[in-house]
PDB file of N, CA and C in Angstrom:
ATOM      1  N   UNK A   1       0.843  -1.169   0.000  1.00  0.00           N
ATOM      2  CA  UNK A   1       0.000   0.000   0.000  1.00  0.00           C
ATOM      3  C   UNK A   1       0.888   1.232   0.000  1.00  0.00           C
ATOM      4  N   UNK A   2       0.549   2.316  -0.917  1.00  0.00           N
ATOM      5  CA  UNK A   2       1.544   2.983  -1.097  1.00  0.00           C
ATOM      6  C   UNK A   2       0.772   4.657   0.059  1.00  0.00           C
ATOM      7  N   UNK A   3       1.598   5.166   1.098  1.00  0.00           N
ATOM      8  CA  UNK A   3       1.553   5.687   1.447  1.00  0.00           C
ATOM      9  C   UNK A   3       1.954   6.841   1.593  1.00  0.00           C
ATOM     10  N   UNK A   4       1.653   8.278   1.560  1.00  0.00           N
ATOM     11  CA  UNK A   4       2.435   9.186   1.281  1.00  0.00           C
ATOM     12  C   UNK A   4       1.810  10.606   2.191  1.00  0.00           C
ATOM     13  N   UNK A   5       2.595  11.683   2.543  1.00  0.00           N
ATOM     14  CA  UNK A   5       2.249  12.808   3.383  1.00  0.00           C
ATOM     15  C   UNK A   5       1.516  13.841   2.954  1.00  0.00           C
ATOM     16  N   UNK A   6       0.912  14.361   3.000  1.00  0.00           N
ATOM     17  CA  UNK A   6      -0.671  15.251   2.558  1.00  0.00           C
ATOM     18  C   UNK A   6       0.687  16.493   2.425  1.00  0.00           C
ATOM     19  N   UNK A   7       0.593  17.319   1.212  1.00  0.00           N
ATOM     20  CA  UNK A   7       1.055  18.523   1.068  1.00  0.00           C
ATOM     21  C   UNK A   7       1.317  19.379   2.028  1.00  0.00           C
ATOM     22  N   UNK A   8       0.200  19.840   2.730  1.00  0.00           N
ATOM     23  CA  UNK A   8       0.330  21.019   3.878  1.00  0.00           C
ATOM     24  C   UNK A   8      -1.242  20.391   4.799  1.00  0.00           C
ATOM     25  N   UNK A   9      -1.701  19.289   4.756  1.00  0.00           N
ATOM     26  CA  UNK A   9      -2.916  19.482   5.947  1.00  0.00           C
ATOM     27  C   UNK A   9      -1.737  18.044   7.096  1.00  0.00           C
ATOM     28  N   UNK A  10      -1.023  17.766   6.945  1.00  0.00           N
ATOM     29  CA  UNK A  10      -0.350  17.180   7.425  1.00  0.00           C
ATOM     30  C   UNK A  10      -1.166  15.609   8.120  1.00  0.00           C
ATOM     31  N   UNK A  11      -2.164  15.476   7.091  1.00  0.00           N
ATOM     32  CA  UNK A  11      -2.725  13.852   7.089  1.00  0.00           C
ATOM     33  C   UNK A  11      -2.299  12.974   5.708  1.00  0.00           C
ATOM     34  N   UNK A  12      -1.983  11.810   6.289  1.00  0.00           N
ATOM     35  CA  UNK A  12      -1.394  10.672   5.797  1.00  0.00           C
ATOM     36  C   UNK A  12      -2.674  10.196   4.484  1.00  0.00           C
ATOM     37  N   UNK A  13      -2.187  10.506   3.277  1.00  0.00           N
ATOM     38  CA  UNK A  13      -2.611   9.608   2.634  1.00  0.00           C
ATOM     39  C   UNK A  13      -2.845   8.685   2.004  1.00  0.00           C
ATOM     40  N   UNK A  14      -3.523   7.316   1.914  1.00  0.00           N
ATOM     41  CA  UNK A  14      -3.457   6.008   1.547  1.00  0.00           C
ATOM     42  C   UNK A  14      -3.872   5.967   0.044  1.00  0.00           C
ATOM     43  N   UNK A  15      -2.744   6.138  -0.585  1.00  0.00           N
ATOM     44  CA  UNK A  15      -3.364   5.623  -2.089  1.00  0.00           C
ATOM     45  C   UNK A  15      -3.596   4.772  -2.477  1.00  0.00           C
ATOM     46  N   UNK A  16      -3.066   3.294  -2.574  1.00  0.00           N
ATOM     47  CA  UNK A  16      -3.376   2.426  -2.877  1.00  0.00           C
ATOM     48  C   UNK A  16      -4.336   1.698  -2.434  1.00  0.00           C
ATOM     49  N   UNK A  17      -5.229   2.120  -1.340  1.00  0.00           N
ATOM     50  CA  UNK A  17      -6.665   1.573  -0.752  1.00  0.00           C
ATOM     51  C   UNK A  17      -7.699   2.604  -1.735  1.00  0.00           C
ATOM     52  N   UNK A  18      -7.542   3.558  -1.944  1.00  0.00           N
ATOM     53  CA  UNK A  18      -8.407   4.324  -3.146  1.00  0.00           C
ATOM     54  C   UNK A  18      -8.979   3.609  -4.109  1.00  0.00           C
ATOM     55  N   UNK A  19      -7.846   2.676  -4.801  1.00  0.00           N
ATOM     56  CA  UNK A  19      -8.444   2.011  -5.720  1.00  0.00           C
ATOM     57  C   UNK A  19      -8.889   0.522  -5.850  1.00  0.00           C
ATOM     58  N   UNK A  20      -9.088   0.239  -4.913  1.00  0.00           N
ATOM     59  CA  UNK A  20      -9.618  -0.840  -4.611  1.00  0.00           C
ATOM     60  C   UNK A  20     -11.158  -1.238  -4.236  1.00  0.00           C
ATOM     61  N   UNK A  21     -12.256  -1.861  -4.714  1.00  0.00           N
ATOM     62  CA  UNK A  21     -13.717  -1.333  -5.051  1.00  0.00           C
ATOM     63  C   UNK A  21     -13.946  -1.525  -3.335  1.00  0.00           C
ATOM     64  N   UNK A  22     -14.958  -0.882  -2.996  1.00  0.00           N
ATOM     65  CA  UNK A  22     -15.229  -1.794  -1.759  1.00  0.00           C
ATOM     66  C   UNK A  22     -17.034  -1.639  -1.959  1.00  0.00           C
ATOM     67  N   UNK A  23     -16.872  -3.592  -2.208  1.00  0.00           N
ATOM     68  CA  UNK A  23     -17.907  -4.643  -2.747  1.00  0.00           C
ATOM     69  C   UNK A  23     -19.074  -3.998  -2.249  1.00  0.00           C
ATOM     70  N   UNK A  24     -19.025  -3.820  -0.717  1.00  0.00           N
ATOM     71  CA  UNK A  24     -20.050  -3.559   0.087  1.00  0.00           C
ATOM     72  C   UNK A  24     -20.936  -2.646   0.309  1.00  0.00           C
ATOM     73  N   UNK A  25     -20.145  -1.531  -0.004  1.00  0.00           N
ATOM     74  CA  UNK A  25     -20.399  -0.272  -0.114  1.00  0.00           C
ATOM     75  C   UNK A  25     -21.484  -0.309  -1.686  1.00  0.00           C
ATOM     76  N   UNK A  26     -20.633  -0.378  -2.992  1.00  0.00           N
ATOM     77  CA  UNK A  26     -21.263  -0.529  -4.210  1.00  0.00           C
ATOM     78  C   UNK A  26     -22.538  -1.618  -3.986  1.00  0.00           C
ATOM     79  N   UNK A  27     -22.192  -2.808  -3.383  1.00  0.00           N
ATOM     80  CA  UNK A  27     -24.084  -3.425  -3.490  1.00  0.00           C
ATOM     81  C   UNK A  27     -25.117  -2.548  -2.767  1.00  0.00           C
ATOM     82  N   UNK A  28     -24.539  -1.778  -1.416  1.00  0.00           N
ATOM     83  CA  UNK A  28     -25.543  -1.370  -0.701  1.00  0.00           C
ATOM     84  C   UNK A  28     -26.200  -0.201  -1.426  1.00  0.00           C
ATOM     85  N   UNK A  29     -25.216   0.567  -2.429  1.00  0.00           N
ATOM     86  CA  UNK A  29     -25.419   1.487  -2.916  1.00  0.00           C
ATOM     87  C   UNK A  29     -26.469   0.803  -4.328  1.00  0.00           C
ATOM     88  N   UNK A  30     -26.829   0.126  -5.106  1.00  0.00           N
ATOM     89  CA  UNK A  30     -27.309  -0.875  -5.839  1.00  0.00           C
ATOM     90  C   UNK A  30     -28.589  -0.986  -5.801  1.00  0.00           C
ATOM     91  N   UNK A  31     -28.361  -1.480  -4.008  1.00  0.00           N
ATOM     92  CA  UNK A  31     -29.713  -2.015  -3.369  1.00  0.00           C
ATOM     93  C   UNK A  31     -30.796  -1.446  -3.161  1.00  0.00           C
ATOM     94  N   UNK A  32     -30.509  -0.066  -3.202  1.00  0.00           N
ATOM     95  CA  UNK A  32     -31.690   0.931  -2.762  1.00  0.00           C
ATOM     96  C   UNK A  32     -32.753   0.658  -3.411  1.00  0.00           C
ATOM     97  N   UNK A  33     -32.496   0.535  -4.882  1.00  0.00           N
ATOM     98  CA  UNK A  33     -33.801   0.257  -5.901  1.00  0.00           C
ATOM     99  C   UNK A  33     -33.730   1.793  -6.721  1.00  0.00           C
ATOM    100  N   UNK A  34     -34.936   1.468  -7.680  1.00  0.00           N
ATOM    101  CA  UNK A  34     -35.189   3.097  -8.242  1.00  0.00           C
ATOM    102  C   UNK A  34     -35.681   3.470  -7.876  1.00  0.00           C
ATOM    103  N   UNK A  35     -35.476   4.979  -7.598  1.00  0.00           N
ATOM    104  CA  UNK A  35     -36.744   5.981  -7.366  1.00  0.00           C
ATOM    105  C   UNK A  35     -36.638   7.159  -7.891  1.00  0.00           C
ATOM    106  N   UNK A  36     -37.264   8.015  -7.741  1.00  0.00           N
ATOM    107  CA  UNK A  36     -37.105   9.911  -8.295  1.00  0.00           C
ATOM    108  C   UNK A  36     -36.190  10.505  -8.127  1.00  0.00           C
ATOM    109  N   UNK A  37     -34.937   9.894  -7.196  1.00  0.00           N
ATOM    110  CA  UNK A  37     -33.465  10.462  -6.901  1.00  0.00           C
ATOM    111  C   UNK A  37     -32.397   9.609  -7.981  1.00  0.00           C
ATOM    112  N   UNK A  38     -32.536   8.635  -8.325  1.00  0.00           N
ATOM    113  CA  UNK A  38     -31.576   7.763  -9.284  1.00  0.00           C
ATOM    114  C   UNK A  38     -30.875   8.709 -10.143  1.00  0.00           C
ATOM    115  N   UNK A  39     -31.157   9.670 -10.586  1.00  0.00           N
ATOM    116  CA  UNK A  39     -30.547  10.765 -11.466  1.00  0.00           C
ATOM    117  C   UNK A  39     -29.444  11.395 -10.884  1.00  0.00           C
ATOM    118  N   UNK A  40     -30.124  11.817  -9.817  1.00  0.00           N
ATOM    119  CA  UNK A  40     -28.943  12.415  -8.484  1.00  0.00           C
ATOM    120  C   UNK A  40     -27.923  11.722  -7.493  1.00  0.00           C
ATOM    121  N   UNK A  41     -28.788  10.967  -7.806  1.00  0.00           N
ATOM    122  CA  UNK A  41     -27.598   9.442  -7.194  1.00  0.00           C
ATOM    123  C   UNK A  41     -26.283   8.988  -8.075  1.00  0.00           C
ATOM    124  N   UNK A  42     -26.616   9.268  -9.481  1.00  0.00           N
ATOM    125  CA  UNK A  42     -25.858   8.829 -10.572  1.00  0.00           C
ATOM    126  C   UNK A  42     -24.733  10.153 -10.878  1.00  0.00           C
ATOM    127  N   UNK A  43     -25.164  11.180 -10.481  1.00  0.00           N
ATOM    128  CA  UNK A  43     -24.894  12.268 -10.858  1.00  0.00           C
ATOM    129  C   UNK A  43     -23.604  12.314  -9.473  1.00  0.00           C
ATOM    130  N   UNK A  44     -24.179  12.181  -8.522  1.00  0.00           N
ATOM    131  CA  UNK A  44     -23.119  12.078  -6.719  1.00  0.00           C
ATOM    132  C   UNK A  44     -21.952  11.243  -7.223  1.00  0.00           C
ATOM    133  N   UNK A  45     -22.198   9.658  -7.623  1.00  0.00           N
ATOM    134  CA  UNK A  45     -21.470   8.699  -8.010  1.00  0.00           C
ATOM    135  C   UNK A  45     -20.634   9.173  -8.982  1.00  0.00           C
ATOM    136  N   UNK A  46     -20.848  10.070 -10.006  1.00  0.00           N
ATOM    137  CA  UNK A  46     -19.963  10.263 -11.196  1.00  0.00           C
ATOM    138  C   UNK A  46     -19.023  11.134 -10.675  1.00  0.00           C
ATOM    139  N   UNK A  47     -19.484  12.173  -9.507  1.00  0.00           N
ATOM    140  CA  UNK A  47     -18.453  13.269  -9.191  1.00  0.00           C
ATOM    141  C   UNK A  47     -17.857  12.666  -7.970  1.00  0.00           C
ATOM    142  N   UNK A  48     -17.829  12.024  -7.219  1.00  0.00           N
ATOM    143  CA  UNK A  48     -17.381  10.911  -6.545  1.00  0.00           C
ATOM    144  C   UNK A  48     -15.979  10.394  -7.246  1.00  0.00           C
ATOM    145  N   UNK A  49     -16.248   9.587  -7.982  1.00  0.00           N
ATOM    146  CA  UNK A  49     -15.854   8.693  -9.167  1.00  0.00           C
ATOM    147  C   UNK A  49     -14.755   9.858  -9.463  1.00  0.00           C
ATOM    148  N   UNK A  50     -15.265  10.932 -10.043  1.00  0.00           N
ATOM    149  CA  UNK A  50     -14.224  11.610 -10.556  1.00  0.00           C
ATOM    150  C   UNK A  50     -13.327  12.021  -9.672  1.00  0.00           C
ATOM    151  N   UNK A  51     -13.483  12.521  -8.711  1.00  0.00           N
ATOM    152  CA  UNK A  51     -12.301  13.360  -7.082  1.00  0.00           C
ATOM    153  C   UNK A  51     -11.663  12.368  -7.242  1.00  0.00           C
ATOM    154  N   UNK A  52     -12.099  10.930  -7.479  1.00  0.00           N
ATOM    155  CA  UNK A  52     -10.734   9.715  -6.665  1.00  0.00           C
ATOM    156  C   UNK A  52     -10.093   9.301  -8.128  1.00  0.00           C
ATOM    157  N   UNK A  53     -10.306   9.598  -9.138  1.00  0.00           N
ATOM    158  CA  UNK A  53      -9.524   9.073 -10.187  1.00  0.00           C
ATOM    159  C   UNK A  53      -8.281  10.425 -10.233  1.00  0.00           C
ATOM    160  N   UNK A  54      -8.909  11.912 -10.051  1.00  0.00           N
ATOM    161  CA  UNK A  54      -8.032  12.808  -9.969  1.00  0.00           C
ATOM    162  C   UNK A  54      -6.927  12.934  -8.757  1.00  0.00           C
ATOM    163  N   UNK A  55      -7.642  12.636  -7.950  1.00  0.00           N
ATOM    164  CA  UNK A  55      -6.759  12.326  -6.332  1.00  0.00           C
ATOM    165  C   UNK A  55      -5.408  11.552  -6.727  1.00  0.00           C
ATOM    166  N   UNK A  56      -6.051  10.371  -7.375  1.00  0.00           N
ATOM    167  CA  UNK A  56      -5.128   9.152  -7.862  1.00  0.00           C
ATOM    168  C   UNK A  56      -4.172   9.646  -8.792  1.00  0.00           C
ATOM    169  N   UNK A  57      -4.474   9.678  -9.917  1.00  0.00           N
ATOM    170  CA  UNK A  57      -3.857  10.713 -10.942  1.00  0.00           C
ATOM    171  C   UNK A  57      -2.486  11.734 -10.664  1.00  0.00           C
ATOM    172  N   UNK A  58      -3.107  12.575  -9.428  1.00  0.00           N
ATOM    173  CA  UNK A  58      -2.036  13.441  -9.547  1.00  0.00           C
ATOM    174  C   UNK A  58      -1.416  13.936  -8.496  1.00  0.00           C
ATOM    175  N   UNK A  59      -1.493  12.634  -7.643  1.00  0.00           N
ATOM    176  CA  UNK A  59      -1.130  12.411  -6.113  1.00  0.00           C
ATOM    177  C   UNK A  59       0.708  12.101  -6.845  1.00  0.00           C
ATOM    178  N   UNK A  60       1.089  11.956  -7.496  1.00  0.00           N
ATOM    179  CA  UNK A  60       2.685  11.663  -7.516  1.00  0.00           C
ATOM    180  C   UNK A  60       3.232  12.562  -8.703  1.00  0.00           C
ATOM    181  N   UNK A  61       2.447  13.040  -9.483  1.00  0.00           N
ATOM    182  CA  UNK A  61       2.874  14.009 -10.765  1.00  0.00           C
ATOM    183  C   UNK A  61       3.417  15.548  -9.922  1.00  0.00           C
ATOM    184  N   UNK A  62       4.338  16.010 -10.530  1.00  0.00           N
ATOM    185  CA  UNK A  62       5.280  17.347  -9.778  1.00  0.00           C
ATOM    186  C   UNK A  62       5.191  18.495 -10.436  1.00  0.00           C
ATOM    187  N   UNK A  63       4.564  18.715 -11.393  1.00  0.00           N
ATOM    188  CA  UNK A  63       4.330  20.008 -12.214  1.00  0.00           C
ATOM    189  C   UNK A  63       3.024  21.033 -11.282  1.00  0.00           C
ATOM    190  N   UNK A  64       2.955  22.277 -11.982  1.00  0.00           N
ATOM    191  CA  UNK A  64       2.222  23.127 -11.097  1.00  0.00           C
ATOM    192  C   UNK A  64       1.132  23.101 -11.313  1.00  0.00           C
ATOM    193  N   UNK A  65       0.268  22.386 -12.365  1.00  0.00           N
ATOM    194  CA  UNK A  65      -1.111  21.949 -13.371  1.00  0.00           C
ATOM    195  C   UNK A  65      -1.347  20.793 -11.925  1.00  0.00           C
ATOM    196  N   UNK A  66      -0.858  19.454 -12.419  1.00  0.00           N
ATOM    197  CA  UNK A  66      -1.041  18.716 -11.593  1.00  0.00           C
ATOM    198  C   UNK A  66      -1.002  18.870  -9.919  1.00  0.00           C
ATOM    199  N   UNK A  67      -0.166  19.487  -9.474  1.00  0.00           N
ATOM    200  CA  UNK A  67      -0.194  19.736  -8.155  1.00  0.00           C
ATOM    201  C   UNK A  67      -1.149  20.626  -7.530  1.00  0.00           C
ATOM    202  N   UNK A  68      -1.789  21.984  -8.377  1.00  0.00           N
ATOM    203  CA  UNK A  68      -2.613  22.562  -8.119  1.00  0.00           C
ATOM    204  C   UNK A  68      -4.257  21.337  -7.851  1.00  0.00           C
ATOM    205  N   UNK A  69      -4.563  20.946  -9.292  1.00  0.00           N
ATOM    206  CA  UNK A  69      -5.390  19.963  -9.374  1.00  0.00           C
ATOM    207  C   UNK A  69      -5.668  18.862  -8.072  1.00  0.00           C
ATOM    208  N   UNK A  70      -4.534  17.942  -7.628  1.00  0.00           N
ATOM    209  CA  UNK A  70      -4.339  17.411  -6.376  1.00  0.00           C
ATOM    210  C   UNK A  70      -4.872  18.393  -5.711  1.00  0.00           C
ATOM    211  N   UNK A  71      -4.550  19.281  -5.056  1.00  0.00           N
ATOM    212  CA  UNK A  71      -4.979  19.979  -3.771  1.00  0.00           C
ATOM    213  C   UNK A  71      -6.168  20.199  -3.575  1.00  0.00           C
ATOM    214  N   UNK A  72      -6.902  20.810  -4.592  1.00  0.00           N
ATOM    215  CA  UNK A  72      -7.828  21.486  -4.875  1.00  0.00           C
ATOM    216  C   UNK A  72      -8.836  19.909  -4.326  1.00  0.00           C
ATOM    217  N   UNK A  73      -8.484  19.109  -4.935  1.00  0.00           N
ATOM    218  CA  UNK A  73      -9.010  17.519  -4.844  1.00  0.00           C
ATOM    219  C   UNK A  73      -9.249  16.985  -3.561  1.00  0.00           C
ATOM    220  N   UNK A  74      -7.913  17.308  -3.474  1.00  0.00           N
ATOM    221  CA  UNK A  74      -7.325  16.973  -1.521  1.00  0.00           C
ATOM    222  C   UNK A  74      -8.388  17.875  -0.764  1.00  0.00           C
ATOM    223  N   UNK A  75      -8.150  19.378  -1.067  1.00  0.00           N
ATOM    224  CA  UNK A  75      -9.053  19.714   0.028  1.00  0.00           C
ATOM    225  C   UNK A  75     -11.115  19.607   0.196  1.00  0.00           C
ATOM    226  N   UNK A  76     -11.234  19.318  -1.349  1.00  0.00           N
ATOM    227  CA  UNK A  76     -12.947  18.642  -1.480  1.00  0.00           C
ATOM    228  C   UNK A  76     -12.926  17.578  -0.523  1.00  0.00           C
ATOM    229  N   UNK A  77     -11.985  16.475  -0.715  1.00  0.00           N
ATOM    230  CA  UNK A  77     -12.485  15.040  -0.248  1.00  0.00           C
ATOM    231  C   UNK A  77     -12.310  15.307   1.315  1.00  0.00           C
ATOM    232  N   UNK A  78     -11.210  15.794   1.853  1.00  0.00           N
ATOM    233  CA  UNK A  78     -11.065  15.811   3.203  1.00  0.00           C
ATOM    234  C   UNK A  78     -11.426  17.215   3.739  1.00  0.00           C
ATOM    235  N   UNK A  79     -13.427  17.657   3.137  1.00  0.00           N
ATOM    236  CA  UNK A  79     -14.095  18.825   3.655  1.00  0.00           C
ATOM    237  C   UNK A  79     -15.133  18.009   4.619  1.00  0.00           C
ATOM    238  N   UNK A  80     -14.948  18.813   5.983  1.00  0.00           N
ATOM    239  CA  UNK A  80     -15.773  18.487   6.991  1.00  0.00           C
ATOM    240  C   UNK A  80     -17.572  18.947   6.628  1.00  0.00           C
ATOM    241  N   UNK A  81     -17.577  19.956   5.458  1.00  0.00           N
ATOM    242  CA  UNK A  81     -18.843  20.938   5.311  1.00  0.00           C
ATOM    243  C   UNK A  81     -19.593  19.186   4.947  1.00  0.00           C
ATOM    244  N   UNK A  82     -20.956  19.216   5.305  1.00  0.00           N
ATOM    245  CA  UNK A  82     -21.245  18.203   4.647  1.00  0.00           C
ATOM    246  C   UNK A  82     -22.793  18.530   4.021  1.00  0.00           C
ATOM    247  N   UNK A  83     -23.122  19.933   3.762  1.00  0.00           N
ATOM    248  CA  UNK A  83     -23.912  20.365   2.920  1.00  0.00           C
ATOM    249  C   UNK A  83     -23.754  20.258   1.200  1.00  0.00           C
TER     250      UNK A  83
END
């Protein structure tokens, strides 16, 4: 598992658990069934989906494109706001 030090919030981050599905989570998420939110559900999942492919992405790249991108990433996923 590849582990590495958060830029400036000084938390440890686990990359290599990022990409790994977790089964449980995706069936429960599955299970709900359809309803009048499935749009918005799909819509959460895609921008979801996207933070951790970018997280992933440009968690080891050193240019100022990529490193900006990371942060910006870094600081969405690890936001306490939960509105």
């Amino acid at each position: 598992m590849n582990t590495i030090q958060s830029h400036s919030t000084g938390v440890p981050d686990t990359i290599g658990s990022l990409s790994e599905p977790d089964i449980l989570a995706s069936q429960q998420y599955y299970d709900q069934g359809t309803s009048g939110r499935q749009p918005e559900r799909s819509l959460m999942f895609a921008v979801l989906l996207d933070a951790v492919e970018c997280f992933q992405k440009y968690a080891l790249l050193d240019d100022e494109y990529a490193t900006r991108l990371f942060r910006e990433t870094e600081i969405w996923i690890l936001d306490d706001n939960h509105e």
